[in-house]
N, C-alpha and C. Protein backbone atom coordinates (compact mmCIF):
# COMPACT_ATOMS: atom_id res chain seq x y z
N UNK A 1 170.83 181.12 5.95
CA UNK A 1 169.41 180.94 5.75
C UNK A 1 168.69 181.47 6.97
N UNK A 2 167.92 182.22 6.50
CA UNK A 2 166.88 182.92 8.05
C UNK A 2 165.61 182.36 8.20
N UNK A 3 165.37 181.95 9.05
CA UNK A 3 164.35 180.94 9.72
C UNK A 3 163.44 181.97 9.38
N UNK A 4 162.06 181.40 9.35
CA UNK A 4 160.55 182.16 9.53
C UNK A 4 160.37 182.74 10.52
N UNK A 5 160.95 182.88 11.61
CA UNK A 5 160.46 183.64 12.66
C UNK A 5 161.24 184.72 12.52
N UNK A 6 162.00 184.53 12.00
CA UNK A 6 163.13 186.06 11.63
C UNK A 6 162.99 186.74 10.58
N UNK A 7 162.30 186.24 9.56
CA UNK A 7 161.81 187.11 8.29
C UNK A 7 160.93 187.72 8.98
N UNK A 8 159.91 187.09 9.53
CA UNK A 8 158.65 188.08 9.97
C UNK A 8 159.31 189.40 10.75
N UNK A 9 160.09 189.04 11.76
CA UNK A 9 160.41 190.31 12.47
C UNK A 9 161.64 191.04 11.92
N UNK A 10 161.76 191.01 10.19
CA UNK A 10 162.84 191.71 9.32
C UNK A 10 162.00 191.74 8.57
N UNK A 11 160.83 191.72 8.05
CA UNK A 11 159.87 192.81 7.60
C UNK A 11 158.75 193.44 8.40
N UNK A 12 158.31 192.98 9.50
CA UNK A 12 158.09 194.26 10.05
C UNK A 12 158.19 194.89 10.73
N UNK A 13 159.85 195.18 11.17
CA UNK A 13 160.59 196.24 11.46
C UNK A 13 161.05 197.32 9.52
N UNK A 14 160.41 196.59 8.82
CA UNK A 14 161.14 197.45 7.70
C UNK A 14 159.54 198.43 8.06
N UNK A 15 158.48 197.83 7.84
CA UNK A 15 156.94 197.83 7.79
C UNK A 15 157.30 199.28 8.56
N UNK A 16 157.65 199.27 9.79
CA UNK A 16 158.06 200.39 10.65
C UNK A 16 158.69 201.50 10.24
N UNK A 17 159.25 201.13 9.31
CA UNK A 17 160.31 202.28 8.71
C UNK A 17 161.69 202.26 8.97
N UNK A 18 161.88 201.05 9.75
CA UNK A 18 163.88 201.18 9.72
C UNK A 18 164.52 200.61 9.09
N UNK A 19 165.84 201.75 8.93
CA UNK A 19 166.53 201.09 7.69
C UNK A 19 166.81 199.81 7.48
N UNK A 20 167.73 199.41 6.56
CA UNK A 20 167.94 198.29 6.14
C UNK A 20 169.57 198.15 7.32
N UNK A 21 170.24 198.70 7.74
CA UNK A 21 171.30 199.00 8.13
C UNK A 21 170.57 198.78 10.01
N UNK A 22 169.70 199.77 10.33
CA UNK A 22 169.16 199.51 11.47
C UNK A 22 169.08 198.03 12.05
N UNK A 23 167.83 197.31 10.95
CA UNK A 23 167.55 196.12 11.37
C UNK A 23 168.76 194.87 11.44
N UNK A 24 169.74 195.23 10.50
CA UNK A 24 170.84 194.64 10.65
C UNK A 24 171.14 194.66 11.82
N UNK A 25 171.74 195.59 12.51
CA UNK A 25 172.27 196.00 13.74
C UNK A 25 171.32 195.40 14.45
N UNK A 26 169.99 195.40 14.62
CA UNK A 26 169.37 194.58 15.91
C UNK A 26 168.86 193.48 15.86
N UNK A 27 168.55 192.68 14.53
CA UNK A 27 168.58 191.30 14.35
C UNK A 27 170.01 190.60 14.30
N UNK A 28 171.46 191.41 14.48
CA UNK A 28 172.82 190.89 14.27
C UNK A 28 172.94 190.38 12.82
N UNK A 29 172.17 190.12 12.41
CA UNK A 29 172.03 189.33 10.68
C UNK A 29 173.15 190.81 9.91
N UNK A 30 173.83 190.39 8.72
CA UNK A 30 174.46 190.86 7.59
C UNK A 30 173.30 192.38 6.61
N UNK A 31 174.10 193.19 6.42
CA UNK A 31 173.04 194.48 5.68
C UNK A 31 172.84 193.83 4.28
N UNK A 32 173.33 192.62 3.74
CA UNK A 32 173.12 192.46 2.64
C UNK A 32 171.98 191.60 2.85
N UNK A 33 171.82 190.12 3.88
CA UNK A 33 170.75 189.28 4.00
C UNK A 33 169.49 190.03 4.35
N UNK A 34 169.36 190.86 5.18
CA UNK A 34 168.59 191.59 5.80
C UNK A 34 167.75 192.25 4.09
N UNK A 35 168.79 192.94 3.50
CA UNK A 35 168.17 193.57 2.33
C UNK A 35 167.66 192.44 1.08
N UNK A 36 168.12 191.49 1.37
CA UNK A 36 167.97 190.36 0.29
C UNK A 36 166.34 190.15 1.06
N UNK A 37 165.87 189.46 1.85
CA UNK A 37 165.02 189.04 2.45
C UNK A 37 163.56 190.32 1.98
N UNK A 38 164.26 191.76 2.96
CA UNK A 38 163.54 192.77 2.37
C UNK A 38 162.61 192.90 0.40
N UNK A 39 163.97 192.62 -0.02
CA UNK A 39 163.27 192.43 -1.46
C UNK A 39 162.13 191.20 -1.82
N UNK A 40 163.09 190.30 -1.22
CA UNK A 40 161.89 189.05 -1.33
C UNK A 40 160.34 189.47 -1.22
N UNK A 41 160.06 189.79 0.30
CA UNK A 41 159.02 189.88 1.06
C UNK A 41 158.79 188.60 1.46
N UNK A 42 157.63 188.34 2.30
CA UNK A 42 156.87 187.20 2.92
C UNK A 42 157.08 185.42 2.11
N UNK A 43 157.95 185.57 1.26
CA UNK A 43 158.28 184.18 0.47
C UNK A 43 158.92 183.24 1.44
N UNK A 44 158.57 182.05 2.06
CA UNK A 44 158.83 181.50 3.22
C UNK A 44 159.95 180.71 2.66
N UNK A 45 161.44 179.88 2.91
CA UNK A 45 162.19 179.52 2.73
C UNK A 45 161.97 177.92 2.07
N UNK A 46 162.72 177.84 0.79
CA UNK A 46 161.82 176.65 0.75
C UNK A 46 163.19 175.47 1.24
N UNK A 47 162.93 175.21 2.31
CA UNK A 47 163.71 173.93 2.55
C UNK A 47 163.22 172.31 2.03
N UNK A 48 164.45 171.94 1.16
CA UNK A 48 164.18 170.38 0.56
C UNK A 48 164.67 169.68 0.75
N UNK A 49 164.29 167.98 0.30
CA UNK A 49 165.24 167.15 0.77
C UNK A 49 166.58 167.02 -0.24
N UNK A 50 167.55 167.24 0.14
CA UNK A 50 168.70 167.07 -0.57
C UNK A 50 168.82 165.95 -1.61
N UNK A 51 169.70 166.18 -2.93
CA UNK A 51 169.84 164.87 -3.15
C UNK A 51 170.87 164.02 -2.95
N UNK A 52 170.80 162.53 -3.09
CA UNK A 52 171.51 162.05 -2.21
C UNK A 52 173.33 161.62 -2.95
N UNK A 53 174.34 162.05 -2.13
CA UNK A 53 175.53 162.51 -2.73
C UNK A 53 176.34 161.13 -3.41
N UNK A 54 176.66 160.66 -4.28
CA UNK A 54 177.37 159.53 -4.95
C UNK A 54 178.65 158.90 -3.81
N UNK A 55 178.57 157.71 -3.21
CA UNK A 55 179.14 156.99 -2.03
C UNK A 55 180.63 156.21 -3.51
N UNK A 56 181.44 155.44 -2.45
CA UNK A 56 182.27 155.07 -3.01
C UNK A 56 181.98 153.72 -3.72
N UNK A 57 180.31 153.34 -3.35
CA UNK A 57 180.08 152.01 -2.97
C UNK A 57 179.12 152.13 -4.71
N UNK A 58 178.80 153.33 -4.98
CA UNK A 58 177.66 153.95 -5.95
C UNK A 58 178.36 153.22 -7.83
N UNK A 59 179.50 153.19 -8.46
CA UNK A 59 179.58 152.99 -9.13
C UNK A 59 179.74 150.81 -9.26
N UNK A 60 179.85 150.33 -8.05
CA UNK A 60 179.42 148.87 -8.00
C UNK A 60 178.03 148.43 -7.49
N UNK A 61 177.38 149.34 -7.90
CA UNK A 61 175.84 148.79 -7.28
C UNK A 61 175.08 148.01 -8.17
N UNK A 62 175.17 148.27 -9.54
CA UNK A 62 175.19 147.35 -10.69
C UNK A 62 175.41 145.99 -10.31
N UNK A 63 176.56 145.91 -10.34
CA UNK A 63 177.66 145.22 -10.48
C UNK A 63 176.78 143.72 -8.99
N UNK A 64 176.06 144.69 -7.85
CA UNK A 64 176.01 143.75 -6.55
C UNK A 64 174.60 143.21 -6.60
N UNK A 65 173.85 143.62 -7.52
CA UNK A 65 172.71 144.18 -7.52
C UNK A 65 172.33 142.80 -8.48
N UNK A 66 173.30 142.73 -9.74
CA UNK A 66 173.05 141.23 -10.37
C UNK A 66 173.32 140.27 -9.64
N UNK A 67 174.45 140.31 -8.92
CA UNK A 67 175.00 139.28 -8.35
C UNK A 67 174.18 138.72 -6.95
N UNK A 68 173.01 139.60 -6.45
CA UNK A 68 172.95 139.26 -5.48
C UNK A 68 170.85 138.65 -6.69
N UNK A 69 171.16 139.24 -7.38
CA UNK A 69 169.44 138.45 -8.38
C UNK A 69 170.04 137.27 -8.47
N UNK A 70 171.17 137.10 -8.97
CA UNK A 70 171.37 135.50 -9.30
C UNK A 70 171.55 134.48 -8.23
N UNK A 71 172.17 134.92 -7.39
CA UNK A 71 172.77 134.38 -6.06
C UNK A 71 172.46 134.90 -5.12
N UNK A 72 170.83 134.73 -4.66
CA UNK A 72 170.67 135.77 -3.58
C UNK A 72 171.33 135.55 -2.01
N UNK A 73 171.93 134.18 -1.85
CA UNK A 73 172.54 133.37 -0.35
C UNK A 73 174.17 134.09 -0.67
N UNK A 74 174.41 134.81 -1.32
CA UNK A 74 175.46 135.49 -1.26
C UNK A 74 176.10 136.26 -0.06
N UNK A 75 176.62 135.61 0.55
CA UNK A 75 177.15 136.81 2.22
C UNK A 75 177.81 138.49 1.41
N UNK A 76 177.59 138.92 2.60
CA UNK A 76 178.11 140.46 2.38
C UNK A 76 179.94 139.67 2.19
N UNK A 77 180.55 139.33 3.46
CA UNK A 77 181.78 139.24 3.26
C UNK A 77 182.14 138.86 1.77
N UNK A 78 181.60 137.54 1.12
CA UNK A 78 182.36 137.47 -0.05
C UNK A 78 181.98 138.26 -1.13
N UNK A 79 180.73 139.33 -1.26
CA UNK A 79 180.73 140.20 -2.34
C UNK A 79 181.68 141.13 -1.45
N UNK A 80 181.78 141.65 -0.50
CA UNK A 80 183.32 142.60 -0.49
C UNK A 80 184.26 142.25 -1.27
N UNK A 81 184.66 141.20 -0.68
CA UNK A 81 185.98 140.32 -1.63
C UNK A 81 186.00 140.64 -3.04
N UNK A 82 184.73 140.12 -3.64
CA UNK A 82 184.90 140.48 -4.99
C UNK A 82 184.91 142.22 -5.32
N UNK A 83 183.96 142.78 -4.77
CA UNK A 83 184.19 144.40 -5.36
C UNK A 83 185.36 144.60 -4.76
N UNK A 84 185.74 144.06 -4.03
CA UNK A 84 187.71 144.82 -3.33
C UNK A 84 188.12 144.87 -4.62
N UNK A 85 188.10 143.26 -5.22
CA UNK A 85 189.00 142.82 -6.62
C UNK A 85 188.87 143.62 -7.62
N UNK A 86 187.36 144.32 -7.68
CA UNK A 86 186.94 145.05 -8.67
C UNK A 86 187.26 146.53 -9.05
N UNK A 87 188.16 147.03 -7.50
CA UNK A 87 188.35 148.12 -7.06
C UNK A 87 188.11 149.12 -6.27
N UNK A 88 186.99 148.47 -5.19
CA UNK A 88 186.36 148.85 -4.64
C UNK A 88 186.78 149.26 -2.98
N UNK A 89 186.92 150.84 -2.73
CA UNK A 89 188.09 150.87 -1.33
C UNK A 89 187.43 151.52 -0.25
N UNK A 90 185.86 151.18 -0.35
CA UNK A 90 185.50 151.67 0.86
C UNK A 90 184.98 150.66 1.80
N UNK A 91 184.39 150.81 2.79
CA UNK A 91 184.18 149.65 4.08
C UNK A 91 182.99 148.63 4.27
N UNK A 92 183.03 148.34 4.91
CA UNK A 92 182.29 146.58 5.06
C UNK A 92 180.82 146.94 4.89
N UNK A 93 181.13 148.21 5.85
CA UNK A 93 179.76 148.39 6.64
C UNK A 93 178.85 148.98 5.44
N UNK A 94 178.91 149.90 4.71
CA UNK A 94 178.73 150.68 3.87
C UNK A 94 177.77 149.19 2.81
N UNK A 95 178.69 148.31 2.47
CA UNK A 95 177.89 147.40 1.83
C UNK A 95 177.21 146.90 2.41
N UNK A 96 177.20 146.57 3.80
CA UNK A 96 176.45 145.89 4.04
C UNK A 96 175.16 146.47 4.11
N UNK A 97 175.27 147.52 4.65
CA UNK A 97 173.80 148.69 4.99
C UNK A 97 173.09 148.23 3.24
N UNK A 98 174.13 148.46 2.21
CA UNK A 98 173.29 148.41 1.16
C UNK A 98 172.48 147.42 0.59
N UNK A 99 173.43 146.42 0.94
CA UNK A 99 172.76 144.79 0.49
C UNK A 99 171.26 144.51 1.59
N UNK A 100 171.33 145.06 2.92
CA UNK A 100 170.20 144.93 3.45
C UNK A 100 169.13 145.53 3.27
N UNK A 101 169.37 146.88 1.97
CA UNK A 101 168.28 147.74 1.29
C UNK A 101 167.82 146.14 -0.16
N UNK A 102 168.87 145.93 -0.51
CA UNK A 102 168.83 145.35 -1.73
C UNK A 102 168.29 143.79 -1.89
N UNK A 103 168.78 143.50 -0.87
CA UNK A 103 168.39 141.77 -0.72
C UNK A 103 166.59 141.44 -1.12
N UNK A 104 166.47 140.41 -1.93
CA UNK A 104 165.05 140.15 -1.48
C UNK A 104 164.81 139.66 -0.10
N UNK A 105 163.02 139.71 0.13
CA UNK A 105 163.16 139.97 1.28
C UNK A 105 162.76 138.13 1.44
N UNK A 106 162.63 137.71 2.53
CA UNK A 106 161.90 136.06 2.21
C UNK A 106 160.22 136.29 2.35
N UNK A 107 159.46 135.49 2.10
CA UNK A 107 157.82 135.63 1.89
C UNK A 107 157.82 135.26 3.11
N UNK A 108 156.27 136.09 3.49
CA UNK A 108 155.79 135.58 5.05
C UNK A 108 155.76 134.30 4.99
N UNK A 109 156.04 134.12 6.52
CA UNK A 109 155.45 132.67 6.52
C UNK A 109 156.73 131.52 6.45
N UNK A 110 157.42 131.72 5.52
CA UNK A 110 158.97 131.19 5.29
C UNK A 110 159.73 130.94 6.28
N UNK A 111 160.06 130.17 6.68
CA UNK A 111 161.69 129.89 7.78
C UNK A 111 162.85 130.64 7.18
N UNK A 112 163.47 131.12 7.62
CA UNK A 112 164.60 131.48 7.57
C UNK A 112 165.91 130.45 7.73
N UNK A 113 167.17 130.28 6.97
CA UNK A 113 167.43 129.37 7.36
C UNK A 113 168.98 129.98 8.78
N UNK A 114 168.67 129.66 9.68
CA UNK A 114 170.02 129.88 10.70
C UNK A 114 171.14 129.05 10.89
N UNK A 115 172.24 129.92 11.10
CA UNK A 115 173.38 128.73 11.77
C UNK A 115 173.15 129.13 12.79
N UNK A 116 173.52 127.34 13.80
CA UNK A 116 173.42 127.15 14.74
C UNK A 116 174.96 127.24 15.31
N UNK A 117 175.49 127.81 16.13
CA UNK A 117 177.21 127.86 16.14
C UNK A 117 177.08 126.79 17.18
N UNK A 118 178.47 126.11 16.99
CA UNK A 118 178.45 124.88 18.06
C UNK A 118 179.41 125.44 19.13
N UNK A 119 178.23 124.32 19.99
CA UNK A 119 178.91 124.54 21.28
C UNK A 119 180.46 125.05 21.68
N UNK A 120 180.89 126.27 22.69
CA UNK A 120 182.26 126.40 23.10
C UNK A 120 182.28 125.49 24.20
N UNK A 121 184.18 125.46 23.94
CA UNK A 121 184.59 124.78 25.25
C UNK A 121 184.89 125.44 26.44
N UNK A 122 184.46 125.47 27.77
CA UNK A 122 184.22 126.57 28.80
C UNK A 122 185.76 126.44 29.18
N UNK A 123 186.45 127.82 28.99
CA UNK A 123 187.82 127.88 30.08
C UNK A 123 187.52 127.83 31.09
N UNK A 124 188.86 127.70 31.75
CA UNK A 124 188.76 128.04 33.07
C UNK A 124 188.47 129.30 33.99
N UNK A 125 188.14 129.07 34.93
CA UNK A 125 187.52 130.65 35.27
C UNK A 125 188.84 131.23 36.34
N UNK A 126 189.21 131.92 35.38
CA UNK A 126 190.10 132.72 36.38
C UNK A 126 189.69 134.26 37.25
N UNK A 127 188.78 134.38 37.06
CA UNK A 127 188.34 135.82 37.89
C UNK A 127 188.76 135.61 39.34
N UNK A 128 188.90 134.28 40.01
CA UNK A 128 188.94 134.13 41.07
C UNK A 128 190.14 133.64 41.99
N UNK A 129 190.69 134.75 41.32
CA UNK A 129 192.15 134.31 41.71
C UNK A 129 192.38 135.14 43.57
N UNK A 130 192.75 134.56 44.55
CA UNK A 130 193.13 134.95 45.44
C UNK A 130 191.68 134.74 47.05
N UNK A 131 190.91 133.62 46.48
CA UNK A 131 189.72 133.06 47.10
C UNK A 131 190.39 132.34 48.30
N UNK A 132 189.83 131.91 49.19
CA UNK A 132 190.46 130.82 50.27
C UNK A 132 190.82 129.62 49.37
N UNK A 133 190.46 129.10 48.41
CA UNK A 133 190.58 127.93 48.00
C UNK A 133 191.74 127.79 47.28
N UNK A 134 192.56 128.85 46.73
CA UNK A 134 193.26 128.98 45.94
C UNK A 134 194.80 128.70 45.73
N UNK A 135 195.21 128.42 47.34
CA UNK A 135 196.62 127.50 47.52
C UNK A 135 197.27 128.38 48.28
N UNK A 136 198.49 128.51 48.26
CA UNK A 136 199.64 128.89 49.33
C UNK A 136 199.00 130.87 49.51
N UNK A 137 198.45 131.20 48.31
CA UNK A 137 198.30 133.04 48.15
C UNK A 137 197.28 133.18 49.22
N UNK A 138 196.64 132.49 49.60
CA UNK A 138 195.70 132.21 51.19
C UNK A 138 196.06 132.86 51.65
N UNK A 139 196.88 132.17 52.33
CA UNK A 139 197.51 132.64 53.62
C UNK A 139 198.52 133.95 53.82
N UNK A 140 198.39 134.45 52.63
CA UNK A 140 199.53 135.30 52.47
C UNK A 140 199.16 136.44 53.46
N UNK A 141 197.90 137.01 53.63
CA UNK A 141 197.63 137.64 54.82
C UNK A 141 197.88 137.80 56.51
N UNK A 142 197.68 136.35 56.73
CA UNK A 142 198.01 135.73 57.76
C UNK A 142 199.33 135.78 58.25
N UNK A 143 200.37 135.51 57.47
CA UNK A 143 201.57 135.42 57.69
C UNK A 143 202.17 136.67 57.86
N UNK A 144 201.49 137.77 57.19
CA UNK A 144 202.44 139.22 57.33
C UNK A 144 201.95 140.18 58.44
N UNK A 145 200.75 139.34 59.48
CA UNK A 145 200.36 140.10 60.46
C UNK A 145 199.31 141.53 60.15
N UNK A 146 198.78 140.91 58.95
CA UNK A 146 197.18 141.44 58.49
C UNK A 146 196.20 141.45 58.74
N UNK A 147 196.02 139.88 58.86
CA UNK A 147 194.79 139.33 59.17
C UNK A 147 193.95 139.29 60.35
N UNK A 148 193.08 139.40 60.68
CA UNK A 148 192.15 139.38 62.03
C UNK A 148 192.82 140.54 62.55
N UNK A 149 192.91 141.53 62.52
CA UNK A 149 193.16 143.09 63.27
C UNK A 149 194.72 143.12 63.68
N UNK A 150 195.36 142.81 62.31
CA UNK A 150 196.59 143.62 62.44
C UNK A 150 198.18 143.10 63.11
N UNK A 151 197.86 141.87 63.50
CA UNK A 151 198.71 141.22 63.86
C UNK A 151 198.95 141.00 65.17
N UNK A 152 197.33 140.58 65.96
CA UNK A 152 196.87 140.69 67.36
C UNK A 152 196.82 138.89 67.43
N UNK A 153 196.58 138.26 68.38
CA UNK A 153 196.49 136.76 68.49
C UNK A 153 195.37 135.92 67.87
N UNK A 154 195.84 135.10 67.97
CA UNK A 154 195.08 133.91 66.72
C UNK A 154 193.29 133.95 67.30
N UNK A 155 193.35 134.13 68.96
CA UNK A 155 192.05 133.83 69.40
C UNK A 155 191.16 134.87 68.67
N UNK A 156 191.57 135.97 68.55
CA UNK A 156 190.51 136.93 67.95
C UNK A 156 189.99 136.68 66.84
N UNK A 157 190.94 135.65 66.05
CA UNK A 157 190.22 135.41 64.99
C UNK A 157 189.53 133.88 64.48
N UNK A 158 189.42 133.22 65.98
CA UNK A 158 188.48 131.93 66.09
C UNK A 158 189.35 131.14 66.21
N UNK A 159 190.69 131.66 66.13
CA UNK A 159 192.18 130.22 66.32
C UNK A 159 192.42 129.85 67.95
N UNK A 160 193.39 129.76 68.29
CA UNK A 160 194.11 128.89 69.38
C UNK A 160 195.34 129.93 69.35
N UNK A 161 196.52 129.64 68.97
CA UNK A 161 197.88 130.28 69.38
C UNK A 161 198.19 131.57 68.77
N UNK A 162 199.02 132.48 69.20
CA UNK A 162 199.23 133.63 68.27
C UNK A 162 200.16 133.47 67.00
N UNK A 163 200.01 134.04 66.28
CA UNK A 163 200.87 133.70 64.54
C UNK A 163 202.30 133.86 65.43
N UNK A 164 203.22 132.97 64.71
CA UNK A 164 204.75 133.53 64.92
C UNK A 164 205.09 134.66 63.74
N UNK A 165 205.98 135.41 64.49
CA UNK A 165 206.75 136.84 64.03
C UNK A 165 207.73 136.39 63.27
């Protein structure tokens, strides 16, 4: 498909007099598009919106479409379930996008109703493994002649005696 700015300058380079073969060669375009366009003349491309291609989800839409008039508190998960049963082998998401076209909507003004998820129980926090507080792995520095510059005496590092070797 040749954009509008390229028809114009592939008819009037024809306007000019060069061949159909010429303008090929210096627009790079095909001697057949070039000549197709030529015949046309000035008819601008009509680009449309496509129509839209049949999904896997397209022959149970019926089918979700009652079910969700009668039962509109219907979750996406358990109409999957059922169109799975029904034969249905494409993905979660796909319905769900659709049911959120399809759902009624609630009237202004309306509450919505939410779950509230209950409270978790907080683990323990392990990110902090290897802190001063943390038991014998402390000191593990200290002892291998690391700590306070390398294995120089305790005073440098606010102590009293030098580490034993």
């Amino acid at each position: 498909m040749v954009r509008l700015a390229e028809l114009i300058v592939i008819l009037e380079l024809h306007q000019q007099g060069m061949t159909v073969s010429a303008i090929a060669r210096r627009t790079g375009l095909h001697r057949s598009t070039v000549a197709k366009y030529v015949a046309r003349g000035i008819e601008p491309p009509a680009y449309g919106p496509r129509s839209p291609r049949p999904t896997k989800l397209t022959p149970f839409e019926r089918y979700l479409r009652e079910r969700i008039a009668a039962v509109p508190e219907l979750t996406g998960s358990r109409l999957h379930r059922e169109v799975r049963e029904l034969g249905y082998a494409g993905g979660y998401t796909v319905l769900k996008d659709f049911l959120r076209q399809v759902r009624p909507r609630p009237a202004a003004g309306t509450p919505v109703p939410r779950r509230i998820p209950a409270p978790r129980s907080r683990a323990p926090d392990r990110s902090r493994r290897g802190s001063a507080s943390s038991g014998p792995s402390s000191d593990r520095g200290r002892r291998a002649g690391r700590a306070c510059g390398g294995g120089r005496e305790r005073e440098s590092c606010g102590g009293g005696e030098p580490l034993p070797r």
